[in-house]
Protein backbone atom coordinates (compact mmCIF):
# COMPACT_ATOMS: atom_id res chain seq x y z
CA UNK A 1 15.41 29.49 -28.87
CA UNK A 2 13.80 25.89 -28.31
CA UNK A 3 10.37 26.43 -30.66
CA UNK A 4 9.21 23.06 -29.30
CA UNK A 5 5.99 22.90 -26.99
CA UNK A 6 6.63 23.07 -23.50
CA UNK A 7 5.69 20.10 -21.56
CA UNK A 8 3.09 20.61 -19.02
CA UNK A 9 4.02 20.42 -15.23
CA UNK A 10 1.53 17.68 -14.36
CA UNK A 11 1.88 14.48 -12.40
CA UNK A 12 4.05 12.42 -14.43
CA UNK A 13 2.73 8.89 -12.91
CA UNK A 14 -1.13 9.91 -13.39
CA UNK A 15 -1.16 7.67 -16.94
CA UNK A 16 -2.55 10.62 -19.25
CA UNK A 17 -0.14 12.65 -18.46
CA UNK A 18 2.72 10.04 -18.85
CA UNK A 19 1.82 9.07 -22.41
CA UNK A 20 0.57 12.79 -23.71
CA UNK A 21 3.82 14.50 -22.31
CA UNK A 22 6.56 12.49 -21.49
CA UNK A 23 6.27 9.55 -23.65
CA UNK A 24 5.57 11.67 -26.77
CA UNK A 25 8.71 14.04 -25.64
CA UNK A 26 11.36 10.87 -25.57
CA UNK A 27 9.89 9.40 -28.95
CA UNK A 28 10.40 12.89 -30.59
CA UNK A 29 14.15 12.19 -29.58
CA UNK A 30 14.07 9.10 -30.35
CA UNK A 31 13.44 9.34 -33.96
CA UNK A 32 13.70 5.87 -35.67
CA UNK A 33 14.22 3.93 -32.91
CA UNK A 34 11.02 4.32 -31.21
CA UNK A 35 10.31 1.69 -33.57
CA UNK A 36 12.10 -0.71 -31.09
CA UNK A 37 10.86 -1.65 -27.75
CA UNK A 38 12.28 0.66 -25.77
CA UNK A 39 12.21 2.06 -21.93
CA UNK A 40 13.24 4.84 -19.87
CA UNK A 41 14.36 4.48 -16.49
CA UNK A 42 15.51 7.05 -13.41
CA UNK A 43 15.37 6.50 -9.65
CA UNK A 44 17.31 8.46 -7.23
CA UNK A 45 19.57 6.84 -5.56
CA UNK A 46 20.30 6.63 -1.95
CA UNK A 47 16.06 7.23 -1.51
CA UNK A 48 13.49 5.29 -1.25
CA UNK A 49 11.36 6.58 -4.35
CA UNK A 50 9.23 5.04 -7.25
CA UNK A 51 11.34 5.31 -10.36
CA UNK A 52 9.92 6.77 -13.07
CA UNK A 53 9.50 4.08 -15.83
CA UNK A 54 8.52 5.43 -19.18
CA UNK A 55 8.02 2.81 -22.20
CA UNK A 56 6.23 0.77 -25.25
CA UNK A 57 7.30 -2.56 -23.63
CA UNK A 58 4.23 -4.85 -23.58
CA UNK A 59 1.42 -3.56 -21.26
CA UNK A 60 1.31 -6.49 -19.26
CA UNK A 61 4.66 -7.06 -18.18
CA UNK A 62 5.14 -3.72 -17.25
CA UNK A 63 2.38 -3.91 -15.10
CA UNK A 64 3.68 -6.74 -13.33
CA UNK A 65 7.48 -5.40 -13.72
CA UNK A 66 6.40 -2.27 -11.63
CA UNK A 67 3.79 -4.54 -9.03
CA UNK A 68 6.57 -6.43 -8.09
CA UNK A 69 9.02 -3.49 -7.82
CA UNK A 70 11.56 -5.36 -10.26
CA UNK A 71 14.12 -3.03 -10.72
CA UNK A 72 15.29 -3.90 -7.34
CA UNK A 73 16.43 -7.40 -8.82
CA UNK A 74 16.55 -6.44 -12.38
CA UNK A 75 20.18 -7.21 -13.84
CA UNK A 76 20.41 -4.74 -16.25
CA UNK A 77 19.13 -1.85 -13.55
CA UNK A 78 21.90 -3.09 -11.16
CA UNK A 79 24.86 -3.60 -13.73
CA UNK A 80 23.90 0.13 -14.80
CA UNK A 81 24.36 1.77 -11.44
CA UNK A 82 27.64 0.54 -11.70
CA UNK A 83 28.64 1.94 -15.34
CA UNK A 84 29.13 5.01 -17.16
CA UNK A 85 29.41 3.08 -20.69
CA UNK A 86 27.14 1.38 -23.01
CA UNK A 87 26.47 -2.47 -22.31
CA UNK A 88 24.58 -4.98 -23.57
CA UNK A 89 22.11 -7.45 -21.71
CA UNK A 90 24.30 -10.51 -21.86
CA UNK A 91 26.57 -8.29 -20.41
CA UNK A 92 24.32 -7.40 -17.34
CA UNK A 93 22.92 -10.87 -16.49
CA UNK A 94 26.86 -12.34 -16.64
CA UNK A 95 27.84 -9.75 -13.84
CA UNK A 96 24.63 -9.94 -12.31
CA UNK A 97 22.57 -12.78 -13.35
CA UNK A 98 21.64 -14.89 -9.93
CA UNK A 99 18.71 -17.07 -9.71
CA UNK A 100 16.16 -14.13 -9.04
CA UNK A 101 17.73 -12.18 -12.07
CA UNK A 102 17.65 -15.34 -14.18
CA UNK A 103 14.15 -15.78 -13.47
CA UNK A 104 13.05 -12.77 -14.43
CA UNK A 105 14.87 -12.74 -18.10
CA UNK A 106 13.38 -15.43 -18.40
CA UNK A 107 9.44 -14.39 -18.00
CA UNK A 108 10.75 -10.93 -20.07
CA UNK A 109 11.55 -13.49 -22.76
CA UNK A 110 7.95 -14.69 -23.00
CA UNK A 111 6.77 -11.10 -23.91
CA UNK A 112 9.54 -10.48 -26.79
CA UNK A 113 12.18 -8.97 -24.70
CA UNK A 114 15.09 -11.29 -24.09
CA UNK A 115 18.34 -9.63 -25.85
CA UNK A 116 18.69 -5.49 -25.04
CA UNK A 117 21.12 -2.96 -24.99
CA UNK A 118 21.07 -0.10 -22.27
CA UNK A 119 22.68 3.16 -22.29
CA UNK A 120 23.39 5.37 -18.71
CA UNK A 121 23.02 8.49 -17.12
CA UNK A 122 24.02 9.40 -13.65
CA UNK A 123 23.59 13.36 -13.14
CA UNK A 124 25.11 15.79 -10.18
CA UNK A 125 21.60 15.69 -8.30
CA UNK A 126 22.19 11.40 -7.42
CA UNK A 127 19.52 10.79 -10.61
CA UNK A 128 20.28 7.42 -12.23
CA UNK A 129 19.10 6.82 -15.47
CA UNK A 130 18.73 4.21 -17.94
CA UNK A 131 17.56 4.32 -21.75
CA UNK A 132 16.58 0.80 -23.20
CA UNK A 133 16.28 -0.92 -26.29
CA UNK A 134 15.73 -4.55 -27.41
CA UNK A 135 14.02 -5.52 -30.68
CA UNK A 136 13.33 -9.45 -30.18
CA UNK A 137 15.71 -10.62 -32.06
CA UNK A 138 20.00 -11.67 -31.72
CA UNK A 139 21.62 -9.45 -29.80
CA UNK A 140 24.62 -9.49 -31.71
CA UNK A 141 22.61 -7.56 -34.21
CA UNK A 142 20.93 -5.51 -31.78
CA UNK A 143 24.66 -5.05 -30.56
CA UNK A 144 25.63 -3.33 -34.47
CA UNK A 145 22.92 -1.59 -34.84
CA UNK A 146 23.53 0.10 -31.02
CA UNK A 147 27.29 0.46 -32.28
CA UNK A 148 25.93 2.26 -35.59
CA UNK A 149 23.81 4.91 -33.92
CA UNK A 150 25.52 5.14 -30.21
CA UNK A 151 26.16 8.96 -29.98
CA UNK A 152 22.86 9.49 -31.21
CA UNK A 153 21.39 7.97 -28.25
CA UNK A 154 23.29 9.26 -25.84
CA UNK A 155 22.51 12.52 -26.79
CA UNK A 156 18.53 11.47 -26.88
CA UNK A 157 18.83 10.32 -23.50
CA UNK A 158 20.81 13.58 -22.33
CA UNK A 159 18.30 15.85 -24.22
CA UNK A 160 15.32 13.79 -22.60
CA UNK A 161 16.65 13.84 -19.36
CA UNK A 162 17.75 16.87 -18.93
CA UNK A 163 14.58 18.17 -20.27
CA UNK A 164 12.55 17.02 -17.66
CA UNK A 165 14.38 17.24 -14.95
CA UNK A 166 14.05 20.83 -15.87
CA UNK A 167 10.50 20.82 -16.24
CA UNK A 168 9.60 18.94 -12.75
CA UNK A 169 11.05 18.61 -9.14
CA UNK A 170 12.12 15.57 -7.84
CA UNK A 171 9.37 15.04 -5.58
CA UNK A 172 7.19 14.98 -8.73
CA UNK A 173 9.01 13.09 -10.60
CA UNK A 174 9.57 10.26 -8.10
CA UNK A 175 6.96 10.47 -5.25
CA UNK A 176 8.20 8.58 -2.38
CA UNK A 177 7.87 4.52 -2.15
CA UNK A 178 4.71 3.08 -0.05
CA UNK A 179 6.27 1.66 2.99
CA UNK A 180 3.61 -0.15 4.58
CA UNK A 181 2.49 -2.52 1.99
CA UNK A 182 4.60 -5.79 1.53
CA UNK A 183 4.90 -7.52 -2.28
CA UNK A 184 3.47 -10.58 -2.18
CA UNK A 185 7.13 -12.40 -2.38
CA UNK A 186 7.98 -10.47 0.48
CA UNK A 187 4.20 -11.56 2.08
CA UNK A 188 5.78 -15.47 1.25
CA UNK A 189 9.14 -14.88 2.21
CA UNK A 190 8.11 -13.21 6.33
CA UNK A 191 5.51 -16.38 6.86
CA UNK A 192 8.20 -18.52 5.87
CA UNK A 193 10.24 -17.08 8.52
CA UNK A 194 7.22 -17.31 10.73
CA UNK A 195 6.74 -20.82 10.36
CA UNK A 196 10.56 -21.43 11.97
CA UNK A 197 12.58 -21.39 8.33
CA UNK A 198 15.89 -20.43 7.75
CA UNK A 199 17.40 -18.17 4.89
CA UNK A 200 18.13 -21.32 2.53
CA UNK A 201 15.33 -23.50 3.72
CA UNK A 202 13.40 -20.54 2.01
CA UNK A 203 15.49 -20.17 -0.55
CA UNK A 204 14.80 -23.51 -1.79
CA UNK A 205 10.71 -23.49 -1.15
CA UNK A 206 10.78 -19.99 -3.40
CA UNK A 207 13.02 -20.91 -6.18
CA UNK A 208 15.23 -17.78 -5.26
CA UNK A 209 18.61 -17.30 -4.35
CA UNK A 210 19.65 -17.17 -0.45
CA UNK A 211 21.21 -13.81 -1.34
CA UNK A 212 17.34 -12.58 -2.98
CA UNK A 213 16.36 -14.17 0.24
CA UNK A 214 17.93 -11.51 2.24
CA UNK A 215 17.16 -9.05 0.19
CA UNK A 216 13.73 -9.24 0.54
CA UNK A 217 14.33 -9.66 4.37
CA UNK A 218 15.87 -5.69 4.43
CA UNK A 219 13.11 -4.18 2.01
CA UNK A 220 10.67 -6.43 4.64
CA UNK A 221 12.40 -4.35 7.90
CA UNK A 222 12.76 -0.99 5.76
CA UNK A 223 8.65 -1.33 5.06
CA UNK A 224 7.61 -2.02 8.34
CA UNK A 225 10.37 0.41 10.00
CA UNK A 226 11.65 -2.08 12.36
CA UNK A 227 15.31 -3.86 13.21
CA UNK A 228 14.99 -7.16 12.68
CA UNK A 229 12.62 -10.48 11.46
CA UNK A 230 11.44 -10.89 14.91
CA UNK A 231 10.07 -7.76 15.00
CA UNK A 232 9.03 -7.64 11.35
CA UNK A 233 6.77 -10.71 12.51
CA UNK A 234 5.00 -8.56 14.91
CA UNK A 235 4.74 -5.74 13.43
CA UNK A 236 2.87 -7.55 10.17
CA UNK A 237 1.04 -9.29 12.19
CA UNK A 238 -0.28 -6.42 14.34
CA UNK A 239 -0.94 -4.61 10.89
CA UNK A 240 -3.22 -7.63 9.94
CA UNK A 241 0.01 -8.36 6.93
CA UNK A 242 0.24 -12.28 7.75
C-alpha cells in the first residue's frame, strides 16, 4: 500500500496549491535532480487547453514563458510531440529551430537555461507530457549525466504523471484556453495586416519567420472564432482589440 500523503484535489493552477502539492510531489520523485533546473510539462492535445507547467526555472521567465503562451513555438515542446525517446535540446532546435524558436533560446539563455535534455510521455487519454532538465552548463555533460540516470527518470516522470492524472480530471488539470484575449504579438501581427501588409512584409517588421507569421494568423482566427483576417479585423475591432 502507497503510505505516502495523498495529494489534495485542489485547483492545480491557483499558485498555493501548485507549489504545496504538485511541485513538492515531482521533487519527491525527483530525488537528486531537483537540484537541476527542471520543468514539467502536459497539454492535451487536439484541445485548446492551458498546459499545466510545473517548475524551479527562474520566476521571471516563466512568467513571461506562460504570458506569451510559448509552448506553442517552443522547439523542444514541438520536437517532443513528435518522439517517444529521450533527446537533447540541440537536438530539438536542429529539427525545429526557425527564427521564432531561435529567438526564444536565445532570451532562455539570459536566465541560465540554454543547453537541456527532455524526456516524453504521451498516455492513452491524448496527454502529452514533457519532463525537463538543464543545469547551465555544456550539454554534452548534461547529455552523460542524462545517459547515467535515464531509467530513473523515466520512471519519475511515469510515477508523477500517472499520479496525478489519478488524483484530478482533465478539466482540472488543464482548464480550457481564454479565447478572446489576443497576445500582444498577435495584437502586432492583426494591425499589421490592418495597415495593408503582407505575410513577409510582417515577417520582416517582427523579426519572425513568415511561417510564425501564419501561425499567429490561425491562433488570431481560432481566438476570435472567425474564418479569415478580414474578418479577424472586424471582429477585434468591434471588441475594442485594435
Amino acid at each position: 500500500m502507497d503510505s505516502r500523503p495523498i495529494m489534495p484535489k485542489c485547483d492545480v493552477h491557483a499558485p498555493g496549491c501548485l507549489h504545496t502539492s504538485l511541485q513538492s510531489e515531482l521533487e519527491t520523485q525527483l530525488g537528486d535532480l531537483r537540484t537541476l533546473h527542471y520543468a514539467y510539462f502536459a497539454t492535451v492535445r487536439n484541445r485548446d487547453v492551458q498546459p499545466l507547467i510545473i517548475s524551479n526555472y527562474p520566476a521571471r521567465w516563466l512568467k513571461s514563458y506562460k504570458a506569451a503562451n510559448a509552448h506553442l513555438i517552443d522547439p523542444v515542446i514541438q520536437y517532443g510531440l513528435t518522439t517517444c525517446a529521450p533527446f537533447s535540446w540541440s537536438d530539438a532546435t536542429a529539427a525545429y529551430g526557425d527564427e521564432s524558436g531561435v529567438d526564444l533560446f536565445r532570451r532562455s539563455g539570459h536566465h541560465h537555461l540554454r543547453s537541456g535534455a527532455t524526456f516524453t510521455l504521451h498516455d492513452a487519454s491524448g496527454v502529452f507530457s514533457a519532463l525537463s532538465f538543464s543545469d547551465g552548463g555544456g550539454q554534452a555533460e548534461l547529455d552523460r549525466r542524462m545517459a547515467d540516470q535515464q531509467a530513473q527518470i523515466q520512471m519519475a516522470l511515469i510515477r508523477f504523471h500517472c499520479r496525478i492524472m489519478g488524483l484530478h480530471s482533465l478539466d482540472q488539470l488543464f482548464p480550457s484556453a481564454p479565447r478572446d484575449t489576443l497576445s500582444q504579438r498577435e495584437t502586432s501581427v492583426l494591425k499589421l495586416v490592418m495597415l495593408g501588409q503582407n505575410y513577409r512584409d510582417i515577417a520582416k517588421t517582427c523579426g519572425i519567420s513568415e511561417r510564425t507569421v501564419k501561425f499567429h494568423m490561425s491562433n488570431i482566427t481560432s481566438k476570435l472564432q472567425v474564418s479569415n483576417a478580414r474578418q479577424a479585423i472586424y471582429e477585434a475591432q468591434c471588441q475594442g482589440l485594435l
